[in-house]
Protein backbone atom coordinates (compact mmCIF):
# COMPACT_ATOMS: atom_id res chain seq x y z
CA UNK A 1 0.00 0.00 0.00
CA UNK A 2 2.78 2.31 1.10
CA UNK A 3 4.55 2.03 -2.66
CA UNK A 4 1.54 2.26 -4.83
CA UNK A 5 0.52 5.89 -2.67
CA UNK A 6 4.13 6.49 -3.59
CA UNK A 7 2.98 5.42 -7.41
CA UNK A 8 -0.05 7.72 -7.36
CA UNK A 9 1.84 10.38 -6.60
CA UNK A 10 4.44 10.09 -8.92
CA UNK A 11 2.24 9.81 -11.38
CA UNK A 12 0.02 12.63 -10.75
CA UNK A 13 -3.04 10.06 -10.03
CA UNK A 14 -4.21 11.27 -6.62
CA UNK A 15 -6.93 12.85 -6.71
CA UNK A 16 -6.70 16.47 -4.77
CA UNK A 17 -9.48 18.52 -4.60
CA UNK A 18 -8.24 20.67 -7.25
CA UNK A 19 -8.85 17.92 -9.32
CA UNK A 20 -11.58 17.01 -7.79
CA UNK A 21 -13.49 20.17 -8.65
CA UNK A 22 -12.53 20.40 -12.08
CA UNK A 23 -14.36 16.86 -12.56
CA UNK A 24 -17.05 18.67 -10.36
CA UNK A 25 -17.10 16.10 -7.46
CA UNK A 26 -15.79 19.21 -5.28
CA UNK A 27 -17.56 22.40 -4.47
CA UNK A 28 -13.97 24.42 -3.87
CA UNK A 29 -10.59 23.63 -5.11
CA UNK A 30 -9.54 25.01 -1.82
CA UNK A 31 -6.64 23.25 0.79
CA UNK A 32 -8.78 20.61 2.93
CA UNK A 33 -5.92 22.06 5.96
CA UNK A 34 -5.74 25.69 5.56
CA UNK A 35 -8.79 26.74 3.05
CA UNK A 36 -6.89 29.63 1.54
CA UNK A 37 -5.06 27.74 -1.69
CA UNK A 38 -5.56 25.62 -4.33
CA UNK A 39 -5.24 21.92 -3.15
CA UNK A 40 -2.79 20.30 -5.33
CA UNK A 41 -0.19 17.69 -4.80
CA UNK A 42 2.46 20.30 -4.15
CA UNK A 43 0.44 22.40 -1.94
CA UNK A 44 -1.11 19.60 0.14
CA UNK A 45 2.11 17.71 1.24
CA UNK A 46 4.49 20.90 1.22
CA UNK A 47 3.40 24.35 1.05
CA UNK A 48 0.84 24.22 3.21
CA UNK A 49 1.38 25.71 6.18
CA UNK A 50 0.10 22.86 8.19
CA UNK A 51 2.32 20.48 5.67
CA UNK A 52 5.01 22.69 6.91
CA UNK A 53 4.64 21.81 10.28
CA UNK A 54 4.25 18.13 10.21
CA UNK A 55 7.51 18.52 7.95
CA UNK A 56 9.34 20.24 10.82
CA UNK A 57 8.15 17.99 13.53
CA UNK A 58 9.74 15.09 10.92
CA UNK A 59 13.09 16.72 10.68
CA UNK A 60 13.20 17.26 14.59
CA UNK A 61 12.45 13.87 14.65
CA UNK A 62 14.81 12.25 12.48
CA UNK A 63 17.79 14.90 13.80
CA UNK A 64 17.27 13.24 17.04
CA UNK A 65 17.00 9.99 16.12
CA UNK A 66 20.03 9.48 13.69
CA UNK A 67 22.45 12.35 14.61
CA UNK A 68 22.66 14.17 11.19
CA UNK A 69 21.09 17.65 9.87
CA UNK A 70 18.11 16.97 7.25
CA UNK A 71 16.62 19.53 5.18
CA UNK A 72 13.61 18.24 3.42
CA UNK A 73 12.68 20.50 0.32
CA UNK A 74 10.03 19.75 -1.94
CA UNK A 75 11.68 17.45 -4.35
CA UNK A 76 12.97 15.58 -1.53
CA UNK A 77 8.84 15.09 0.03
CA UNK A 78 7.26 14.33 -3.80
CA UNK A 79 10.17 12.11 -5.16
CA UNK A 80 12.15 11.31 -2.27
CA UNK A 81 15.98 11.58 -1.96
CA UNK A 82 17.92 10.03 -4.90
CA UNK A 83 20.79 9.12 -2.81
CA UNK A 84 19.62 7.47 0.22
CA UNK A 85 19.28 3.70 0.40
CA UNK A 86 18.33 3.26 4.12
CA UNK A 87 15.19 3.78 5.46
CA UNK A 88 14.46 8.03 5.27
CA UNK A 89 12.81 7.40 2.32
CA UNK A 90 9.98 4.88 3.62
CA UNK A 91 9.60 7.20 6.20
CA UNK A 92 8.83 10.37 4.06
CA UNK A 93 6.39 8.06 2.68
CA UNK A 94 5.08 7.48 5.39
CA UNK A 95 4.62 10.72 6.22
CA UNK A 96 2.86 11.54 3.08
CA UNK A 97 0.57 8.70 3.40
CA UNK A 98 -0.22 9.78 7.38
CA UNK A 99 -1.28 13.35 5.53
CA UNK A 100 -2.99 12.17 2.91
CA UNK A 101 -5.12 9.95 5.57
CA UNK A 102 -5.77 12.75 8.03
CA UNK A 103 -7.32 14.81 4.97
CA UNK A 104 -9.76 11.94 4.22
CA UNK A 105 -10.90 11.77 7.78
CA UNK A 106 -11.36 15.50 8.20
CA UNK A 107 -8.30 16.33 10.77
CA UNK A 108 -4.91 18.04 10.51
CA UNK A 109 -1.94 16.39 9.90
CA UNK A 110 -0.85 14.92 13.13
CA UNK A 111 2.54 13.93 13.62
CA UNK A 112 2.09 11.75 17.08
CA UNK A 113 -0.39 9.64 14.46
CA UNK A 114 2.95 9.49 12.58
CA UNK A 115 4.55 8.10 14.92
CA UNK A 116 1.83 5.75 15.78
CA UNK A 117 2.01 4.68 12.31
CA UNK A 118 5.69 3.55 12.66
CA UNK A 119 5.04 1.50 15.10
CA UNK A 120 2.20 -0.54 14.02
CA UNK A 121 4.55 -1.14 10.87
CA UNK A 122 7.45 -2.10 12.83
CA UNK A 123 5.22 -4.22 15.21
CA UNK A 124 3.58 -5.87 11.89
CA UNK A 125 7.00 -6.60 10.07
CA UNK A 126 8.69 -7.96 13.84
CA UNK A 127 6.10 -10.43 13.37
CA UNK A 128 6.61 -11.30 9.65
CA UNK A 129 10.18 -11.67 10.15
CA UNK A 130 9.79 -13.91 13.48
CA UNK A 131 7.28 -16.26 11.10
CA UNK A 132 9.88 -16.43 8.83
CA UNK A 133 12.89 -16.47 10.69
CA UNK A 134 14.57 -13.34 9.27
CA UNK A 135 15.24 -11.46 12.72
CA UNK A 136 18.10 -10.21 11.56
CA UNK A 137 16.96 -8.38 8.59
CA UNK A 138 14.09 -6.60 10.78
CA UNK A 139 17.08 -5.86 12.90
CA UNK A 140 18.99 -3.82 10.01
CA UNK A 141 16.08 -2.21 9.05
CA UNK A 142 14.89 -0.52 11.86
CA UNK A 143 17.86 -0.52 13.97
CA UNK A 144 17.58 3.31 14.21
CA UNK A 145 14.14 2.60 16.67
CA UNK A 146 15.62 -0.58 18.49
């Protein structure tokens, strides 16, 4: 689920309310968050001001988890960082998704449901990778939370 939001978005499939109201399925083309600009991909997961926040909270986050300076721009939210191979990405991911899900039930982004959200994944996949014997990978992966 987490790769084909990642698909949807890449692709320009998702349907904002910008595009929602130019189908007519919407009454405003309006920011479900803030109400004062037109809702599209780039304005719902980083120029809104409440996007902005939840952004922050994520880079205060991560800082203090892993020790290193982040600066997310907007390239780095929609696409993701070319050169990272461990686990930032699946987390900005993440973070989009967590947006994306607080729109459709009406609330602003939280980032405590974030961080719920990590740790019903990392639960899930401890218990995937007990089943199947692959502690150790479960171990690489999220050895930053361990």
């Amino acid at each position: 689920m987490v790769y084909s939001f990642q698909y949807k978005i890449l692709n320009r499939i998702l349907f904002t309310n910008a595009k929602l109201f130019k189908i007519g399925l919407r009454e405003s083309e309006k920011c479900s968050f803030c109400n004062t600009r037109k809702e599209d991909l780039y304005h719902l997961f980083f120029n809104c001001s409440y996007a902005q926040e939840f952004w922050k909270s994520f880079i205060a986050w991560w800082c203090g988890l892993s020790s290193e300076s982040l600066n997310l721009g907007l390239k780095s939210i929609v696409v993701g960082i070319v050169d990272r191979v461990d686990e930032l990405n699946y987390l900005i991911i993440l973070g989009k998704l967590c947006i994306w899900e607080c729109r459709k039930n009406k609330r602003l982004p939280n980032f405590r449901l974030f961080q719920k959200k990590i740790g019903i994944k990392r639960e899930t996949e401890r218990f995937i990778v007990y089943k199947n014997k692959r502690l150790p990978d479960f171990r690489k992966r999220w050895e930053l939370f361990l």
